[in-house]
Protein backbone atom coordinates (compact mmCIF):
# COMPACT_ATOMS: atom_id res chain seq x y z
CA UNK A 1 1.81 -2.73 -11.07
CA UNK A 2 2.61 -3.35 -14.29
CA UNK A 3 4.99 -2.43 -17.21
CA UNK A 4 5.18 -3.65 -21.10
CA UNK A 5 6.59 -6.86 -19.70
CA UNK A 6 6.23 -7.52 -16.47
CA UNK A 7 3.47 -8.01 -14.04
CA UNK A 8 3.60 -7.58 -10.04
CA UNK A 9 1.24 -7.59 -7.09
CA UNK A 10 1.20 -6.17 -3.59
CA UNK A 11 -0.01 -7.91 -1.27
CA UNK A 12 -2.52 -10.72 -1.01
CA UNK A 13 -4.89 -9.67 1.76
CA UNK A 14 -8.49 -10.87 -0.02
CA UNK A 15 -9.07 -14.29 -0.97
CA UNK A 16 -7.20 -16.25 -3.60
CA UNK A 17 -10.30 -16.26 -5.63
CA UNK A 18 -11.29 -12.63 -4.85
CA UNK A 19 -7.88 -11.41 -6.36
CA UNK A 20 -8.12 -13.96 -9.08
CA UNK A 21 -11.64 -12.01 -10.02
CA UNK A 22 -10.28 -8.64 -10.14
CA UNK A 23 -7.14 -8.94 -11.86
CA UNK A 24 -9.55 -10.80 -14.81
CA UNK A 25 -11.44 -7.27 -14.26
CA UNK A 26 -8.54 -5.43 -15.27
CA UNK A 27 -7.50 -7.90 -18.31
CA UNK A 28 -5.20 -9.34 -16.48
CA UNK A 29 -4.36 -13.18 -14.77
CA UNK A 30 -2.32 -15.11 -12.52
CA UNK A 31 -0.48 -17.05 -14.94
CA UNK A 32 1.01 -13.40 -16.02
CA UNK A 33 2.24 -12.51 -12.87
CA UNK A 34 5.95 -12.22 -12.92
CA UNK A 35 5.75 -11.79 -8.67
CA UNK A 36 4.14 -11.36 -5.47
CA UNK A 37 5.82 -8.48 -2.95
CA UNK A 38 4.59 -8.63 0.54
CA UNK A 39 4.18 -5.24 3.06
CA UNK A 40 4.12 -7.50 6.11
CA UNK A 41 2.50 -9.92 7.66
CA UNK A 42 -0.60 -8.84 9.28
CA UNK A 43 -3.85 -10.61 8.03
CA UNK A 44 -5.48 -7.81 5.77
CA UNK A 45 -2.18 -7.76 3.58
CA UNK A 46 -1.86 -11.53 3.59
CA UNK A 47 -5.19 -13.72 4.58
CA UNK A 48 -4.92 -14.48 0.62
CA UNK A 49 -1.11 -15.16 0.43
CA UNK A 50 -0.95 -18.73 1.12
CA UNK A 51 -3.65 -20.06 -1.25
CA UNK A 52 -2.80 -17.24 -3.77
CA UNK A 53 1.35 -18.39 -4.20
CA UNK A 54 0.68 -21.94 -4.70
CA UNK A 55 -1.99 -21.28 -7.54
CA UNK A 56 0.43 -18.11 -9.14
CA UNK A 57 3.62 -19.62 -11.02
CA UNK A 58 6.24 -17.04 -9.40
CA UNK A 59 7.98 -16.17 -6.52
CA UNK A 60 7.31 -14.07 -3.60
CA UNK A 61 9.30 -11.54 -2.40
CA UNK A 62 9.24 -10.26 1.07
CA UNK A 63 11.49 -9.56 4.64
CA UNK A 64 13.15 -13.01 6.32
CA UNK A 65 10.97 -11.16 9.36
CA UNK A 66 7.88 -11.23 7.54
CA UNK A 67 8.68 -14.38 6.27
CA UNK A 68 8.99 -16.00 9.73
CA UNK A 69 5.77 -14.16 11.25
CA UNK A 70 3.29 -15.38 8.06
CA UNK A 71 1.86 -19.36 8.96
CA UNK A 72 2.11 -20.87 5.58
CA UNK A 73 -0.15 -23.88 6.69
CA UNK A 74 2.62 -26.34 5.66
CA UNK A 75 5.40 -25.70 2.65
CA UNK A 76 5.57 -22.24 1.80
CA UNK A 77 6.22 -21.28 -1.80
CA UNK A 78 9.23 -20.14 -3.83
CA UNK A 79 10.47 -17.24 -1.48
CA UNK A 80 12.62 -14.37 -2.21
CA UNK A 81 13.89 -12.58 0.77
CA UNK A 82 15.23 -9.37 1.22
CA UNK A 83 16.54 -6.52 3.94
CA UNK A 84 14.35 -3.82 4.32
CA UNK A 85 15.77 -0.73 2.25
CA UNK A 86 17.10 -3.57 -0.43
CA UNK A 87 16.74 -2.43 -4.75
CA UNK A 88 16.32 -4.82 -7.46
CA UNK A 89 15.16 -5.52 -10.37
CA UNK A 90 12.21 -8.11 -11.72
CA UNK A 91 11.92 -8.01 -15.60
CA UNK A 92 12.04 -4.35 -16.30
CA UNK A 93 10.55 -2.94 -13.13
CA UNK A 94 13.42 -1.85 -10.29
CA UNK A 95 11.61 -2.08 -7.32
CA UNK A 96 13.09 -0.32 -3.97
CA UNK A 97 12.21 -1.20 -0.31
CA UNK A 98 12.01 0.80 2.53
CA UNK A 99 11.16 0.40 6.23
CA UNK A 100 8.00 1.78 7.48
CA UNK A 101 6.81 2.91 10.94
CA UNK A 102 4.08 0.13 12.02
CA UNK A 103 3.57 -2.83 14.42
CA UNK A 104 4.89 -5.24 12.40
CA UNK A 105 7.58 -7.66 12.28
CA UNK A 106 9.29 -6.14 9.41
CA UNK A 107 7.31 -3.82 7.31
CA UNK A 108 8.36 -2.32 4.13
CA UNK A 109 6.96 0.00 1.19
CA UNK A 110 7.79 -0.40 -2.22
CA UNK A 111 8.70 1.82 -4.60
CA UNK A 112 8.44 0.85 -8.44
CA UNK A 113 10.25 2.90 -11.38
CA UNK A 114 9.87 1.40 -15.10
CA UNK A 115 9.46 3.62 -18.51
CA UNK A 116 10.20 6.92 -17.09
CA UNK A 117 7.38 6.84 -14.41
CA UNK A 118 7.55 5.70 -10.66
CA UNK A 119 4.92 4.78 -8.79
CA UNK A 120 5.00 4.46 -4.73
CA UNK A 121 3.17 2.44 -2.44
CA UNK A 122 3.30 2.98 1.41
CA UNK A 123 0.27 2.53 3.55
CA UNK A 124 0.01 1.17 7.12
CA UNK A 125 2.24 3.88 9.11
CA UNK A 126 1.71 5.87 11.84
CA UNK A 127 3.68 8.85 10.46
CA UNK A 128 5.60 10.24 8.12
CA UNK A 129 9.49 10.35 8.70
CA UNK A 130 11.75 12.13 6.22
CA UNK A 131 13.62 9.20 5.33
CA UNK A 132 9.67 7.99 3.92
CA UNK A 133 9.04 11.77 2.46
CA UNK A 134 12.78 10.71 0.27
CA UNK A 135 12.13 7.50 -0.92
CA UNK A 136 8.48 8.35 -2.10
CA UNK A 137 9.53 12.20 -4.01
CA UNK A 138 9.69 12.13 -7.68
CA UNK A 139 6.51 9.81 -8.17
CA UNK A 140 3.93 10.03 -10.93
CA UNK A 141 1.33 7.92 -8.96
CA UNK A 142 1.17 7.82 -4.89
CA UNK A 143 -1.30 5.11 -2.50
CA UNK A 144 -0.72 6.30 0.91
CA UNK A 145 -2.70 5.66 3.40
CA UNK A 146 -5.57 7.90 4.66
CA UNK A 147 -6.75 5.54 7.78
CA UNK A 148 -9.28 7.42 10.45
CA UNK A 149 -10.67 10.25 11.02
CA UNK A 150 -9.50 10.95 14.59
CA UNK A 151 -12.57 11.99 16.47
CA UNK A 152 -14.39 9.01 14.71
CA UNK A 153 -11.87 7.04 16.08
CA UNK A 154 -12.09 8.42 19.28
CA UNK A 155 -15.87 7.76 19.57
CA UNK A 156 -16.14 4.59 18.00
CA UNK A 157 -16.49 0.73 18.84
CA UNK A 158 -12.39 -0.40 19.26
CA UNK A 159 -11.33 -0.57 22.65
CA UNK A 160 -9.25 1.86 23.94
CA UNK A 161 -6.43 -0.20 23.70
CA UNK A 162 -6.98 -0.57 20.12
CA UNK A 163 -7.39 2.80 19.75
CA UNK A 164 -4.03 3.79 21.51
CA UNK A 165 -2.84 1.45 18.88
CA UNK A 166 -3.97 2.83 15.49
CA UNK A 167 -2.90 6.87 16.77
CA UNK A 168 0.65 6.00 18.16
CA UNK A 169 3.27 6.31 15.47
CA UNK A 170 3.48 2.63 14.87
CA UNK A 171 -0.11 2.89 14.14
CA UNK A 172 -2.08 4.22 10.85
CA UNK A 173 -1.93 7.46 9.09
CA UNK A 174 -5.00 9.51 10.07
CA UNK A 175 -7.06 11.97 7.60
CA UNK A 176 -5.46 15.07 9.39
CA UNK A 177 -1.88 13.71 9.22
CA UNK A 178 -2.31 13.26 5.25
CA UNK A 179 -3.60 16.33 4.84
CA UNK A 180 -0.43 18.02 6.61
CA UNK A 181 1.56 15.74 4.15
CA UNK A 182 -0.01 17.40 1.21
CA UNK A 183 -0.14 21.07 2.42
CA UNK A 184 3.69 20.91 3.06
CA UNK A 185 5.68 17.67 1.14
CA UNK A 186 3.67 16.61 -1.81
CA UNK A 187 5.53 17.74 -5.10
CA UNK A 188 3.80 18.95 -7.96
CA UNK A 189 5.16 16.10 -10.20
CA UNK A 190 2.46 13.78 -8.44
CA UNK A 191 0.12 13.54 -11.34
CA UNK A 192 -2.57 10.96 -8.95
CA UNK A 193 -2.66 10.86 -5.56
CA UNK A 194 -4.72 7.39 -4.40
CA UNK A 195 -6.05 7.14 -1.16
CA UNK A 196 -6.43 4.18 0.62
CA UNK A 197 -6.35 1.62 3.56
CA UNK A 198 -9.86 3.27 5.09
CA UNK A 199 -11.05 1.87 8.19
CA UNK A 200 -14.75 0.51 7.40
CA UNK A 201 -15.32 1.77 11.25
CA UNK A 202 -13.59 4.75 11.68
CA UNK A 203 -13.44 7.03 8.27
CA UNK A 204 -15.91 7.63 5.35
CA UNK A 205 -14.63 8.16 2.31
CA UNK A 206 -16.80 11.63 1.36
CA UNK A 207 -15.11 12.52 4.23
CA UNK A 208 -11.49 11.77 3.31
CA UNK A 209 -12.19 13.14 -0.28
CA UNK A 210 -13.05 16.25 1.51
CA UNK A 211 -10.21 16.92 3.75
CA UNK A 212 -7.50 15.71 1.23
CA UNK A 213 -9.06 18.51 -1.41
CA UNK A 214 -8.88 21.20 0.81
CA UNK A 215 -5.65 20.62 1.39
CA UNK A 216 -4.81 20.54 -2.03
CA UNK A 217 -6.62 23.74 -2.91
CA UNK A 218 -4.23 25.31 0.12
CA UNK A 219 -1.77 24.27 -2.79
CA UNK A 220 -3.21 25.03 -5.57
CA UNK A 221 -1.99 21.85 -7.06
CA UNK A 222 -3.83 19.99 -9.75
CA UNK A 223 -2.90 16.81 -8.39
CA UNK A 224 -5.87 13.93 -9.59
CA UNK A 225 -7.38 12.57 -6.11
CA UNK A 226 -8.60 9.16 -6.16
CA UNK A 227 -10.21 7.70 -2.73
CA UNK A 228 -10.32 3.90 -2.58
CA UNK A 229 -12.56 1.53 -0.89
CA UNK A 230 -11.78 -1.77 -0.13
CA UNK A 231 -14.80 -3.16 -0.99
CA UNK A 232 -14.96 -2.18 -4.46
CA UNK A 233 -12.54 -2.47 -7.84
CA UNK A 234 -10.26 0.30 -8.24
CA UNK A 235 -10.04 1.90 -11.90
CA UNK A 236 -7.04 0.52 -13.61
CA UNK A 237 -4.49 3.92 -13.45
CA UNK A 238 -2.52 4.20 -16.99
CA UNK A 239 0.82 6.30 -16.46
């Protein structure tokens, strides 16, 4: 995320160097980064963290939870903590928390409003409460999580245990549960909707294009959908 002046990231869940690559990709650096916000603290949102904040010159910001779960391998960095639900402001972004349903210690999504557009980020949930469908109306730009397609799931190589896990609603959104989302709460005002978080073993991403465009034809909105992959750069969006 980034404004005239000021520079953030979200999470830190590839290697130090890996992020170091891709922000060069899309002109960017570490030295620019103005600050590090964490989701929570579970290894594909922070594997990178520790490495990343002692190379970056700025703080991280993230839940005294959080905080306590991560294992900073000795002295953590410069930390700036916060209750879930908390609003501030770095440079000229204001940045608002709020709690999300998931396994975690603490987790959080992050809303970001600078120059007249807002741009939300909330992925890892297993559902979509009303006080989420609140904090996320009004933005320009939307990553939400489109996890599993649920009979994949169903079929596929996680233990059932793990699978019990990922559909409860401290789990991960499912393709069918964002496609409800968008057939009944997305606003028109959404100009891109990117979605992301795809499990490598349970989803496809032809196949998430496919049910999140139905359900925006049911709409008849002309919402721009964007479908992520972990493994590859995502386009640099320009608000």
């Amino acid at each position: 995320m980034a404004s005239a002046r000021t520079r953030l990231l979200v999470d830190a869940g590839l290697s130090a160097r890996e992020i170091e690559r891709r922000l060069a990709l899309a002109g960017e650096s570490l030295e620019r980064l103005d600050a590090i916000l964490v989701t929570h603290e579970h290894t594909d949102h922070v594997s990178g963290l520790t490495a990343l904040a002692r190379r970056a010159p700025c703080p991280v910001f993230l839940t005294a939870l959080t905080a306590a779960a991560i294992a900073w391998n000795g002295e953590p960095p410069p930390l700036e903590l916060f209750p879930a639900g908390a609003r501030w402001q770095i440079g000229d972004i204001e940045v608002t928390s709020f709690s999300v349903p998931h396994d975690a210690s603490d987790p959080v999504g992050y809303c970001f409003q600078a120059e007249g557009r807002k741009i939300a980020i909330v992925t890892d949930l297993g559902y979509i409460p009303d006080a989420i469908r609140f904090q996320i109306r009004g933005a320009d730009l939307l990553v939400l999580e489109s996890n599993h397609d649920l009979e994949m799931l169903k079929v596929g190589p996680y233990p059932w245990p793990v699978k019990q896990r990922v559909m409860s609603r401290q789990g991960h959104l499912s393709n069918d549960a964002v496609a409800q989302y968008i057939r009944s709460h997305l606003e028109p005002c959404t100009r891109t909707l990117v979605l992301a978080h795809l499990s490598e073993n349970n989803n496809h991403p032809d196949l998430v294009r496919l049910v999140a465009s139905q359900a925006l034809r049911s709409r008849g909105l002309s919402t721009r959908l964007v479908v992520v992959e972990q493994r590859c750069q995502t386009e640099v969006f320009e608000l």
